[in-house]
N, C-alpha and C. Protein backbone atom coordinates (compact mmCIF):
# COMPACT_ATOMS: atom_id res chain seq x y z
N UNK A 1 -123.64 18.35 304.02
CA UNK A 1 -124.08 16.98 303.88
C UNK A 1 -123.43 16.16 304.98
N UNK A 2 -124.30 15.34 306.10
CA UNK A 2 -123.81 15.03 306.80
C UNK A 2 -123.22 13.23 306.22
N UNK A 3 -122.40 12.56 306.82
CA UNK A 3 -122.11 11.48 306.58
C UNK A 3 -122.62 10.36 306.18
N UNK A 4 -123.50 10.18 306.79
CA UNK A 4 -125.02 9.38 306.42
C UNK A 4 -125.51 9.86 304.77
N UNK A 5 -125.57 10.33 304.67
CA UNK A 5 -126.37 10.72 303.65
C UNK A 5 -125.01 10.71 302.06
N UNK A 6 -123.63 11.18 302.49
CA UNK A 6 -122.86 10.72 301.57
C UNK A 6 -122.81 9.56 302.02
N UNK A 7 -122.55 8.60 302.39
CA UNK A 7 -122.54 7.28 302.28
C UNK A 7 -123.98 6.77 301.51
N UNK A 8 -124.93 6.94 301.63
CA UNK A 8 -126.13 6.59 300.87
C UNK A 8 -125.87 7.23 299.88
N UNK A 9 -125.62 8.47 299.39
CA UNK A 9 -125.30 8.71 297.72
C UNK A 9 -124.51 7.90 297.28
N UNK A 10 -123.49 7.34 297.83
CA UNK A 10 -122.04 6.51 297.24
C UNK A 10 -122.87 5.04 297.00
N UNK A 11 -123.62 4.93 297.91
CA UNK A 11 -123.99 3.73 297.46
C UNK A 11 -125.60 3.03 296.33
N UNK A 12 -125.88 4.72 296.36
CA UNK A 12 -127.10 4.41 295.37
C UNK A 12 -126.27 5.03 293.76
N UNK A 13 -124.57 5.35 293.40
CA UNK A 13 -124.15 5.65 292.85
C UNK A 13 -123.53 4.63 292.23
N UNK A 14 -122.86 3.23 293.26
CA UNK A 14 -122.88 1.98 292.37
C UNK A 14 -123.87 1.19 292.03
N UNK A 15 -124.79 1.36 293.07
CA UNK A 15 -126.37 0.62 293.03
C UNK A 15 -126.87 0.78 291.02
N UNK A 16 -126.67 1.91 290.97
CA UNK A 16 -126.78 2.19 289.78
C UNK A 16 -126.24 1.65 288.69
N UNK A 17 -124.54 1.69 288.99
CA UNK A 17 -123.47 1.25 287.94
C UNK A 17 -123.83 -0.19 287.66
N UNK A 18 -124.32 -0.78 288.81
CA UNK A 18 -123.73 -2.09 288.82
C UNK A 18 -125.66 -2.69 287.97
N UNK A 19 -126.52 -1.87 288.20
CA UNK A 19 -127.97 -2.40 287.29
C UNK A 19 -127.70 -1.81 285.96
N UNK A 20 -126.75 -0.96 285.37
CA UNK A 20 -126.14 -0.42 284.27
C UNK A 20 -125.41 -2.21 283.25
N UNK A 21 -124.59 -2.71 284.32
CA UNK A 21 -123.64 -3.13 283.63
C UNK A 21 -124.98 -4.49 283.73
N UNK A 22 -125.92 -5.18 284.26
CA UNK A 22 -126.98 -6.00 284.35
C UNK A 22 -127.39 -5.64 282.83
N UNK A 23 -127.94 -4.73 282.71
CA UNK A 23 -128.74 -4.01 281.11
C UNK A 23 -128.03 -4.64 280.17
N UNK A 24 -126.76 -4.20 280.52
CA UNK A 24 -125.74 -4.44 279.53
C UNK A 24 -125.96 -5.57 278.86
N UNK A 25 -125.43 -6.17 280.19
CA UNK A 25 -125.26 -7.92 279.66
C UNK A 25 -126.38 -8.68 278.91
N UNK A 26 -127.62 -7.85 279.80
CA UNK A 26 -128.45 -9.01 279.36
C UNK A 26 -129.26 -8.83 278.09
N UNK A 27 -128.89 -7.66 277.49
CA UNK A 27 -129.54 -7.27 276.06
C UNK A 27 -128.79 -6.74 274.95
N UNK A 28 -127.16 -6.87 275.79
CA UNK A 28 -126.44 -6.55 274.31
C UNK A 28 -125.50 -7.55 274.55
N UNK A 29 -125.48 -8.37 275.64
CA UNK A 29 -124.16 -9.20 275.52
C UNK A 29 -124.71 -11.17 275.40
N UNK A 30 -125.60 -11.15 276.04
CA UNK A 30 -125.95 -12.54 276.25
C UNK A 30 -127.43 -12.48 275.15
N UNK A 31 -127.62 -13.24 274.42
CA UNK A 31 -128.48 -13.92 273.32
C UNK A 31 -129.56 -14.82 273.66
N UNK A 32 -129.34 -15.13 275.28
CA UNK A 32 -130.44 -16.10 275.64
C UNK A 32 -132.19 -15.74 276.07
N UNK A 33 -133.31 -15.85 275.29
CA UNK A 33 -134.60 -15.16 275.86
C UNK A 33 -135.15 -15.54 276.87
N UNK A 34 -134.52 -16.37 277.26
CA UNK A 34 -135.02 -16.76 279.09
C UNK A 34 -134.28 -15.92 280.10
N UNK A 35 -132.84 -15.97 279.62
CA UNK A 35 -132.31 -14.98 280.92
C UNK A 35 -132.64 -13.73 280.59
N UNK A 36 -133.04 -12.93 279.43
CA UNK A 36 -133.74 -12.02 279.22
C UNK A 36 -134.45 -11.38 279.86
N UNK A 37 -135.62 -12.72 279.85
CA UNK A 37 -137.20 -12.53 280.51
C UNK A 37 -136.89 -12.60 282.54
N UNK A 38 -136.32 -13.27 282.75
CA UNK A 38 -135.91 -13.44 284.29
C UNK A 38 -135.05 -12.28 284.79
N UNK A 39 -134.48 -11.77 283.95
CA UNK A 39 -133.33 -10.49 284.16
C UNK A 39 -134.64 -9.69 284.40
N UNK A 40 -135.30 -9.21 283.34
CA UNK A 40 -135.68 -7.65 282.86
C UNK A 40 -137.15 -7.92 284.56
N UNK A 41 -137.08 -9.59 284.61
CA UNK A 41 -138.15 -9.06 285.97
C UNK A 41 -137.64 -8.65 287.63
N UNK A 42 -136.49 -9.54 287.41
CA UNK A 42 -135.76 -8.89 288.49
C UNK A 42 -135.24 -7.66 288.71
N UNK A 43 -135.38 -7.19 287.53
CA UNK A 43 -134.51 -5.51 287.39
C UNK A 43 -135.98 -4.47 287.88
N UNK A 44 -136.98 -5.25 287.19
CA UNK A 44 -138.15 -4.46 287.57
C UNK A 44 -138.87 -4.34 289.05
N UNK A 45 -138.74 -5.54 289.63
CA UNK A 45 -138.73 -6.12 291.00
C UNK A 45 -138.02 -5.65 291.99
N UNK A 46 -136.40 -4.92 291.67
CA UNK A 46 -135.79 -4.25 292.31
C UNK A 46 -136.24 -2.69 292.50
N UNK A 47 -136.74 -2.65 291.16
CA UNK A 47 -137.10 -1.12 291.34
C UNK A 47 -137.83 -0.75 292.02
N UNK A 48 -138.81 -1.64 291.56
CA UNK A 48 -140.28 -1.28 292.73
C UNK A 48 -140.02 -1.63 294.45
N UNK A 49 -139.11 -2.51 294.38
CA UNK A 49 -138.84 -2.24 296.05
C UNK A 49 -137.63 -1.12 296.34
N UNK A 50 -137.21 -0.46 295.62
CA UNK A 50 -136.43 0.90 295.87
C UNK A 50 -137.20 2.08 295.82
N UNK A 51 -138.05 2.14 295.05
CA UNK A 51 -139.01 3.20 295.16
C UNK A 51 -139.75 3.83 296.04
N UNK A 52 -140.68 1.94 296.43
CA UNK A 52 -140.89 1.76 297.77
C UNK A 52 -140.68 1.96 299.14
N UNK A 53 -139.10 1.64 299.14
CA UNK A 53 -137.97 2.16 300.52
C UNK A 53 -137.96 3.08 300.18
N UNK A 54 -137.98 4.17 299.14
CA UNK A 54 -137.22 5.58 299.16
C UNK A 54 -138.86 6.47 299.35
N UNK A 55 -139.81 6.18 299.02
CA UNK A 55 -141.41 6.40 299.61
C UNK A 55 -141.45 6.63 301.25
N UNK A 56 -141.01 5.13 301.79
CA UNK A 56 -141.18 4.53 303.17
C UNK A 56 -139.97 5.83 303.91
N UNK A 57 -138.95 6.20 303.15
CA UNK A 57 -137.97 6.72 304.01
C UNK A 57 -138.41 8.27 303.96
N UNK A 58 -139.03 9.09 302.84
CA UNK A 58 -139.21 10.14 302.87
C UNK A 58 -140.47 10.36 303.53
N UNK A 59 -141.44 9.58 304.30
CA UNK A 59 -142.05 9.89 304.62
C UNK A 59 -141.92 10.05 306.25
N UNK A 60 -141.06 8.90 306.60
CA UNK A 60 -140.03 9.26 307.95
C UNK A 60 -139.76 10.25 308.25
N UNK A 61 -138.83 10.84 307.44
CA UNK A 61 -138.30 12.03 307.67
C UNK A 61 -138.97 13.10 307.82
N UNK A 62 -140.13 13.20 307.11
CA UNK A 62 -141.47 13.93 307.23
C UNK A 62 -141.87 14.23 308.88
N UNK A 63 -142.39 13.58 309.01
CA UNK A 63 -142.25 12.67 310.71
C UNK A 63 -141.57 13.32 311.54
N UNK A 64 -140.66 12.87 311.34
CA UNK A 64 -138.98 13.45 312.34
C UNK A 64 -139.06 14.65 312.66
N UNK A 65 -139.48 15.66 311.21
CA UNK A 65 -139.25 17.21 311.27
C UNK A 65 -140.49 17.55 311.40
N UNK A 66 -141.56 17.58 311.64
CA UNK A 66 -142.66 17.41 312.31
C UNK A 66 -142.81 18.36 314.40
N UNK A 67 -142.32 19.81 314.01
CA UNK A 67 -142.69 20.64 315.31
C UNK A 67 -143.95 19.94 315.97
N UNK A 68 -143.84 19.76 317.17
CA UNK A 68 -144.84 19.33 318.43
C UNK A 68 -145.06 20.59 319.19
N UNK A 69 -145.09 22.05 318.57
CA UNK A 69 -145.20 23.26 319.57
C UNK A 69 -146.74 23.39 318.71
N UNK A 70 -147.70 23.69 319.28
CA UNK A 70 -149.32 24.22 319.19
C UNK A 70 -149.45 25.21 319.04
N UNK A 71 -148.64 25.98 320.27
CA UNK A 71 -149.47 27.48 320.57
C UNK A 71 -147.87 28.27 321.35
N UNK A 72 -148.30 29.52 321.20
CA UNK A 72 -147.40 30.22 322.31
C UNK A 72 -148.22 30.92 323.60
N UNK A 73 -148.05 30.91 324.81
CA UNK A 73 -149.02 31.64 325.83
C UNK A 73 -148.07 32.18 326.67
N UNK A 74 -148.46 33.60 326.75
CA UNK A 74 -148.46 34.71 327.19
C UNK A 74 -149.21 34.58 328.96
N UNK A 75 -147.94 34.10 329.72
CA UNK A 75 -147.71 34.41 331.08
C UNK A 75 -147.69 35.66 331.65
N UNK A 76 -148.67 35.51 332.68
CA UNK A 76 -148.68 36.67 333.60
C UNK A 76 -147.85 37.16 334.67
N UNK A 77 -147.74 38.18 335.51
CA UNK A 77 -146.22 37.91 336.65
C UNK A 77 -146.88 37.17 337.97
N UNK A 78 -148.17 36.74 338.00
CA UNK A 78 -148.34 35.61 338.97
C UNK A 78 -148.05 34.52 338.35
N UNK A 79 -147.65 34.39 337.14
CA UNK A 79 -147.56 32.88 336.02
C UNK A 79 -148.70 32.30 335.93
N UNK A 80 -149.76 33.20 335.79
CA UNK A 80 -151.14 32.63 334.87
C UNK A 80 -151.14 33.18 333.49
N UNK A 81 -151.91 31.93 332.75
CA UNK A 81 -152.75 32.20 331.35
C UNK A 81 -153.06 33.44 330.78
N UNK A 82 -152.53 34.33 330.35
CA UNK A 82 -153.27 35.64 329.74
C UNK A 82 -153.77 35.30 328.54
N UNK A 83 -152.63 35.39 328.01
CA UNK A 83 -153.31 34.88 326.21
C UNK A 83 -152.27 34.00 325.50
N UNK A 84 -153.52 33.36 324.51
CA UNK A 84 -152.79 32.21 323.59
C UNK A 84 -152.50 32.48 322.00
N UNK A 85 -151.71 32.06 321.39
CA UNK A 85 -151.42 32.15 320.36
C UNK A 85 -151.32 30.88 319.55
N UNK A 86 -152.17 30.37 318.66
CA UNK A 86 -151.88 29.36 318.17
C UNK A 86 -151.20 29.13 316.98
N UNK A 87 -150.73 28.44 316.09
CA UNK A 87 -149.76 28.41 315.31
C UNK A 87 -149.57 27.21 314.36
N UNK A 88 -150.48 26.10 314.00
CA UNK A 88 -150.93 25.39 313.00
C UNK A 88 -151.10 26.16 312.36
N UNK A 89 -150.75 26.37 310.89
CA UNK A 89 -150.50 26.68 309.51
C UNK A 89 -150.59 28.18 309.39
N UNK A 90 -149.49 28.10 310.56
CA UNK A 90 -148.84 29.52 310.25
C UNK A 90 -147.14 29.41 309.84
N UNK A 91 -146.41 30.36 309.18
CA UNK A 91 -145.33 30.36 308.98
C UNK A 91 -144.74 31.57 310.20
N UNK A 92 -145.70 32.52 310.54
CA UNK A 92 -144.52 32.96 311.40
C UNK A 92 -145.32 34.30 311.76
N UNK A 93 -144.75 34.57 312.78
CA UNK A 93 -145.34 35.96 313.80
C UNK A 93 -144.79 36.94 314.10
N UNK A 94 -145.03 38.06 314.04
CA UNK A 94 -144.68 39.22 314.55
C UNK A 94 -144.40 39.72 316.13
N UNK A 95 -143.70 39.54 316.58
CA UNK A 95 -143.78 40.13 318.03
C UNK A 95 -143.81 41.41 318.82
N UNK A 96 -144.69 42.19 319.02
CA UNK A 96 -144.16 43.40 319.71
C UNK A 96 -145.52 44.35 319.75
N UNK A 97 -145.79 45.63 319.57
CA UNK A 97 -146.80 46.27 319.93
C UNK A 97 -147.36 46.93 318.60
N UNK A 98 -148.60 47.02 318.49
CA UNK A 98 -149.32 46.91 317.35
C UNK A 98 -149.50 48.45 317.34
N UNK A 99 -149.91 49.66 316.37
CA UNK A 99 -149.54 50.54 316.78
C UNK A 99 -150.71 51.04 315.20
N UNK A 100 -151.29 52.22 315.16
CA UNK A 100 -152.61 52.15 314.20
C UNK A 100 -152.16 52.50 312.71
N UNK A 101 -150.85 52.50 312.77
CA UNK A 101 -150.29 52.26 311.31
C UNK A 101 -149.90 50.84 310.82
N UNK A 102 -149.26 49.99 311.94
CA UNK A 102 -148.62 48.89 312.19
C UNK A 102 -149.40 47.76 312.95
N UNK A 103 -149.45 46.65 312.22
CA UNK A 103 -150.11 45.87 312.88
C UNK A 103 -149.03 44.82 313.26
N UNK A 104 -148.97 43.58 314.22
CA UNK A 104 -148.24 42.80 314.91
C UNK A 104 -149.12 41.22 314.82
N UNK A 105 -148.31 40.29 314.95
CA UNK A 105 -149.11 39.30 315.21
C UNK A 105 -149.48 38.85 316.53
N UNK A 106 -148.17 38.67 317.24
CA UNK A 106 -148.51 39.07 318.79
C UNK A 106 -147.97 40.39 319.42
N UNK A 107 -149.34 40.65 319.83
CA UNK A 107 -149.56 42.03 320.38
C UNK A 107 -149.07 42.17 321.87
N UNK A 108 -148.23 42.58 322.34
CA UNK A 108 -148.16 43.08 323.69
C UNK A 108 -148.33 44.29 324.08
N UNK A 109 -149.14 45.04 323.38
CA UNK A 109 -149.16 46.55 323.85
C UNK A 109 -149.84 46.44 325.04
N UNK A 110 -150.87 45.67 325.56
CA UNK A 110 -151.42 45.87 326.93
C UNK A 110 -151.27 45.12 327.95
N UNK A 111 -150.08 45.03 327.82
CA UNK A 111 -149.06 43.88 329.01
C UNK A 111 -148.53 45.09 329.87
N UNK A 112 -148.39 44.18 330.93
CA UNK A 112 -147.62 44.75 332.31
C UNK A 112 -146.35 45.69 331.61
N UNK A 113 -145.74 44.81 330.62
CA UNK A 113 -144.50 45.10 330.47
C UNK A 113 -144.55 46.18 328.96
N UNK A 114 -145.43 46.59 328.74
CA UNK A 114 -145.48 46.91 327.23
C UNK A 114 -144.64 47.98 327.61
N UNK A 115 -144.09 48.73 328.39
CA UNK A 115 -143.51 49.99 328.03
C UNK A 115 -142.08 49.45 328.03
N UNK A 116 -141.61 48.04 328.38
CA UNK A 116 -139.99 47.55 327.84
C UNK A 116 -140.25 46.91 326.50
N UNK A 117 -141.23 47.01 325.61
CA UNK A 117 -141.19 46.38 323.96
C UNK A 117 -141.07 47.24 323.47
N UNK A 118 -140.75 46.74 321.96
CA UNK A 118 -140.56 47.54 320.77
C UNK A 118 -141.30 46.82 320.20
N UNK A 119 -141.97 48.12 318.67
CA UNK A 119 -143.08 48.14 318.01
C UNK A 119 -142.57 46.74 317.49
N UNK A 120 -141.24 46.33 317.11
CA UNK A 120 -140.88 45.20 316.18
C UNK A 120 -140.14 44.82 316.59
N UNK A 121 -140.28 44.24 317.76
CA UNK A 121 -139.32 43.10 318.79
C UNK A 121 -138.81 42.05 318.28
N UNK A 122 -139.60 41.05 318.09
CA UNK A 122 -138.97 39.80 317.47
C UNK A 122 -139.57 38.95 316.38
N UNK A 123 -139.11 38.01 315.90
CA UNK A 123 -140.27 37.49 314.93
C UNK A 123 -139.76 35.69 315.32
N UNK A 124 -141.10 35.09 314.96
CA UNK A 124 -140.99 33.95 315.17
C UNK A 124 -141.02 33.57 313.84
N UNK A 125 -140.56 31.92 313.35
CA UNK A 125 -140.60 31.40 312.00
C UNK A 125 -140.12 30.50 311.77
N UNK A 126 -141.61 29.65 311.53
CA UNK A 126 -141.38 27.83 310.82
C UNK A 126 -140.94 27.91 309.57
N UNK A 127 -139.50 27.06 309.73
CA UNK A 127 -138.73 26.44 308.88
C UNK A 127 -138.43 24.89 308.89
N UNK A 128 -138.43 24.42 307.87
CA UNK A 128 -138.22 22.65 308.06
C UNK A 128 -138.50 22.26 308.87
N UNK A 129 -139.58 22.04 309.98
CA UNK A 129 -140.68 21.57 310.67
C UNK A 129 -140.19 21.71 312.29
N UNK A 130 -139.17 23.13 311.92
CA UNK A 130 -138.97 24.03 313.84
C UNK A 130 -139.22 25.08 313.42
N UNK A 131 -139.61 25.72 315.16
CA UNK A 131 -139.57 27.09 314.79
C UNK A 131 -138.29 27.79 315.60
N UNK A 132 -137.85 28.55 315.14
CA UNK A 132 -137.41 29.89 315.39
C UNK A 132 -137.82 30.98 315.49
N UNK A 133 -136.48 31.56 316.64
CA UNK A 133 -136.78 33.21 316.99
C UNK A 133 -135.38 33.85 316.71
N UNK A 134 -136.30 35.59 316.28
CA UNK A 134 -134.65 35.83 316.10
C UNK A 134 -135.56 37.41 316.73
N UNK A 135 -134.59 38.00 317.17
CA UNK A 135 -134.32 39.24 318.03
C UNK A 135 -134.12 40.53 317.00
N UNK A 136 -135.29 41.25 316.32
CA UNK A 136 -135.15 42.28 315.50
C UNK A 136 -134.10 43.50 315.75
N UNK A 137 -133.64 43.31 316.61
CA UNK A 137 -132.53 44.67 317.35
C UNK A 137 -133.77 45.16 318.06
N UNK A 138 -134.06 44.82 319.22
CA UNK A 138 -135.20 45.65 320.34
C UNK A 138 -134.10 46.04 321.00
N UNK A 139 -135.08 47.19 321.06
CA UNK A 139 -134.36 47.56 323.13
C UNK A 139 -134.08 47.35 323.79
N UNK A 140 -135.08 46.07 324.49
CA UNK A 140 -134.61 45.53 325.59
C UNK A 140 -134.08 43.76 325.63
N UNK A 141 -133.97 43.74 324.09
CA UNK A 141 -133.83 42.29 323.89
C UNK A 141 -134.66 41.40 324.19
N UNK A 142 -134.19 40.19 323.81
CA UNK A 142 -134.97 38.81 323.61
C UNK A 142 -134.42 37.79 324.60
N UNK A 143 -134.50 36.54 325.36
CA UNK A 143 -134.21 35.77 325.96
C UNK A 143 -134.59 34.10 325.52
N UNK A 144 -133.79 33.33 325.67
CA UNK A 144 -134.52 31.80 325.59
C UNK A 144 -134.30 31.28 327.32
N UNK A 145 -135.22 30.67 327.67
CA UNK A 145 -134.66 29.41 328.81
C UNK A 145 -135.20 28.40 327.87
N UNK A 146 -134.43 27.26 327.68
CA UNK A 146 -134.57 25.94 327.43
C UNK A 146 -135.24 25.32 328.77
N UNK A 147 -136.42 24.29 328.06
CA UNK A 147 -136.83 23.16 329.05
C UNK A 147 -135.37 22.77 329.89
N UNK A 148 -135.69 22.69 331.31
CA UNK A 148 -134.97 22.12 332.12
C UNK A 148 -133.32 22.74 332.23
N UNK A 149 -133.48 24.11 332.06
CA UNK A 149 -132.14 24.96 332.14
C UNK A 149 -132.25 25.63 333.33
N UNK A 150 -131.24 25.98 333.98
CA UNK A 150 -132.22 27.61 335.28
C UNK A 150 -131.76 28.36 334.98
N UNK A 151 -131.13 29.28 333.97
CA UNK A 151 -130.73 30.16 333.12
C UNK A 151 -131.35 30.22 331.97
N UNK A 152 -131.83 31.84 331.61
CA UNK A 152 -132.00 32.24 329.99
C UNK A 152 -130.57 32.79 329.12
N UNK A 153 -130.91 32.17 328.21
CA UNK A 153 -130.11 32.50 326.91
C UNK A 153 -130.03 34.31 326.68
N UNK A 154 -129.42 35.53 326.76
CA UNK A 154 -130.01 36.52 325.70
C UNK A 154 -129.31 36.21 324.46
N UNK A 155 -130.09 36.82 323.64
CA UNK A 155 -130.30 36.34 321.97
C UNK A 155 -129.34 37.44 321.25
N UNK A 156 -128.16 36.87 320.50
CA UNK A 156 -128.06 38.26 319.50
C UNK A 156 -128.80 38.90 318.20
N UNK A 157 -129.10 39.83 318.06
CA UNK A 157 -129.94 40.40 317.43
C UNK A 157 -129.68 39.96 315.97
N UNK A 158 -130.57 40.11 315.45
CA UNK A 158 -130.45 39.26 313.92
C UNK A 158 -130.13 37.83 313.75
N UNK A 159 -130.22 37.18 314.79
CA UNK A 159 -129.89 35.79 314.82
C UNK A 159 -131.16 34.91 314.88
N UNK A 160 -130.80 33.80 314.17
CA UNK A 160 -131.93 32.76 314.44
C UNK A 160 -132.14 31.87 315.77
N UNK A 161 -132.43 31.56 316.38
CA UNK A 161 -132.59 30.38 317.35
C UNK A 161 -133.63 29.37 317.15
N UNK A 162 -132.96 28.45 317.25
CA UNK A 162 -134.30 26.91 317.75
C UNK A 162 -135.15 27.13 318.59
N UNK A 163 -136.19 26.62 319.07
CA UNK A 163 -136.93 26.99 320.10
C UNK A 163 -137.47 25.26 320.04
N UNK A 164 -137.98 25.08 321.49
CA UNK A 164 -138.74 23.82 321.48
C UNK A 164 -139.65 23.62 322.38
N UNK A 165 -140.91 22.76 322.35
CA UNK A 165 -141.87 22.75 323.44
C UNK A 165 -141.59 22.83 324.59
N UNK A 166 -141.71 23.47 325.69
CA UNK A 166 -141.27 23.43 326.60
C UNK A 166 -140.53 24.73 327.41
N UNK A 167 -139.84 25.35 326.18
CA UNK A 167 -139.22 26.50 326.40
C UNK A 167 -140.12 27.79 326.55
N UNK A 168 -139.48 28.95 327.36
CA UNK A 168 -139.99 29.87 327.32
C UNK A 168 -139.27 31.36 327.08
N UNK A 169 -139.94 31.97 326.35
CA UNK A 169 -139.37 32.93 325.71
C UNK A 169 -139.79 34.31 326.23
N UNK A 170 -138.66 35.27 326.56
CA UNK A 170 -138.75 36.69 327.42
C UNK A 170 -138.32 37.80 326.35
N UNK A 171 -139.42 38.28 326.40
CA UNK A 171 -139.60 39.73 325.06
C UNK A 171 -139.37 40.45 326.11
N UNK A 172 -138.88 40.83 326.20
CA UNK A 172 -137.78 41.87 327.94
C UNK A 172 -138.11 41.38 328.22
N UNK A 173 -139.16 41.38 329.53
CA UNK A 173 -139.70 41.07 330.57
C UNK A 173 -141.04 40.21 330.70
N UNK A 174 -141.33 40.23 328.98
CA UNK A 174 -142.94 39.44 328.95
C UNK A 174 -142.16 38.04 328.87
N UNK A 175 -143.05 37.01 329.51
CA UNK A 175 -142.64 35.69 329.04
C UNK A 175 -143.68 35.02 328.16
N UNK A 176 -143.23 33.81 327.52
CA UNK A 176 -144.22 33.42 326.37
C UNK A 176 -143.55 32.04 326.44
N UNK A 177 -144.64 31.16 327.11
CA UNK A 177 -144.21 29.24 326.97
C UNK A 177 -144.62 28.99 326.00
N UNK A 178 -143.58 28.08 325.13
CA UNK A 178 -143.37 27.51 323.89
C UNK A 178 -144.53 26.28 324.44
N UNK A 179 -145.78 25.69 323.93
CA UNK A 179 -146.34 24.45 324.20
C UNK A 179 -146.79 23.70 323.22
């Protein structure tokens, strides 16, 4: 829990106490039916604009975590277009060579490079609105370059990574732009 967020529990924790001890007063301690009627609308008036903000804020956050990656494409070694992979309402992909027992989601068996993959190279996978890659233990490993790095990352195997538009990802030797 980052800081932000305990500080907003602490304070929707007296927010509470303190419309607790309001109740209190105004229906077991004070006898008057006007402050009654003016209490119980302000109490109601508050709610509905907390509900409201807490509506308005979860839908933000919605937003926020909200991946901007489309597709993955499969670069050639002149760095043209081979193939695309798209990835709206998918949770996640298979990487590596498809094989007539085994099927893959992305297939590289008929790439330049298919003889540096493994049948089950890597897997990709949307979680809380990124995706990740993680490196199945291949052969020849996995790589990240981040947008605007001049170095790739290699990946340790069984690990997750972030990935983001922009980036491009090396299944050995195949590359694949994050877009």
């Amino acid at each position: 829990m980052n800081k932000r967020q305990f500080l907003y529990d602490g304070m929707i924790v007296i927010l509470l106490f303190l419309l607790a001890v309001c109740i209190y007063f105004l229906y077991f301690i004070n006898k008057d039916i006007e402050i009654r009627a003016v209490g119980t609308a302000v109490i109601i008036l508050l709610l509905i604009l907390w509900f409201y903000y807490e509506r308005r804020s979860t839908q933000k956050q919605n937003v926020l975590y909200q991946s901007n990656i489309k597709k993955f494409v499969l670069i050639t070694r002149d760095g043209e277009k081979e193939k695309e992979w798209y990835c709206e309402g998918v949770n996640s992909f298979l990487i590596g060579k498809s094989t007539i027992d085994y099927e893959v989601d992305i297939d590289l068996a008929d790439t330049y490079y298919a003889e540096y993959i493994s049948p089950n190279h890597a897997v990709l996978n949307y979680a809380e609105g990124y995706w990740y890659i993680e490196d199945l233990n291949s052969k020849n490993g996995v790589g990240i370059k981040k947008r605007g790095e001049e170095y790739a990352l290699r990946l340790k195997p069984m690990t997750s990574y972030k990935i983001d538009e922009g980036d491009m990802i090396y299944i050995s030797k195949a590359k694949l732009f994050v877009r």
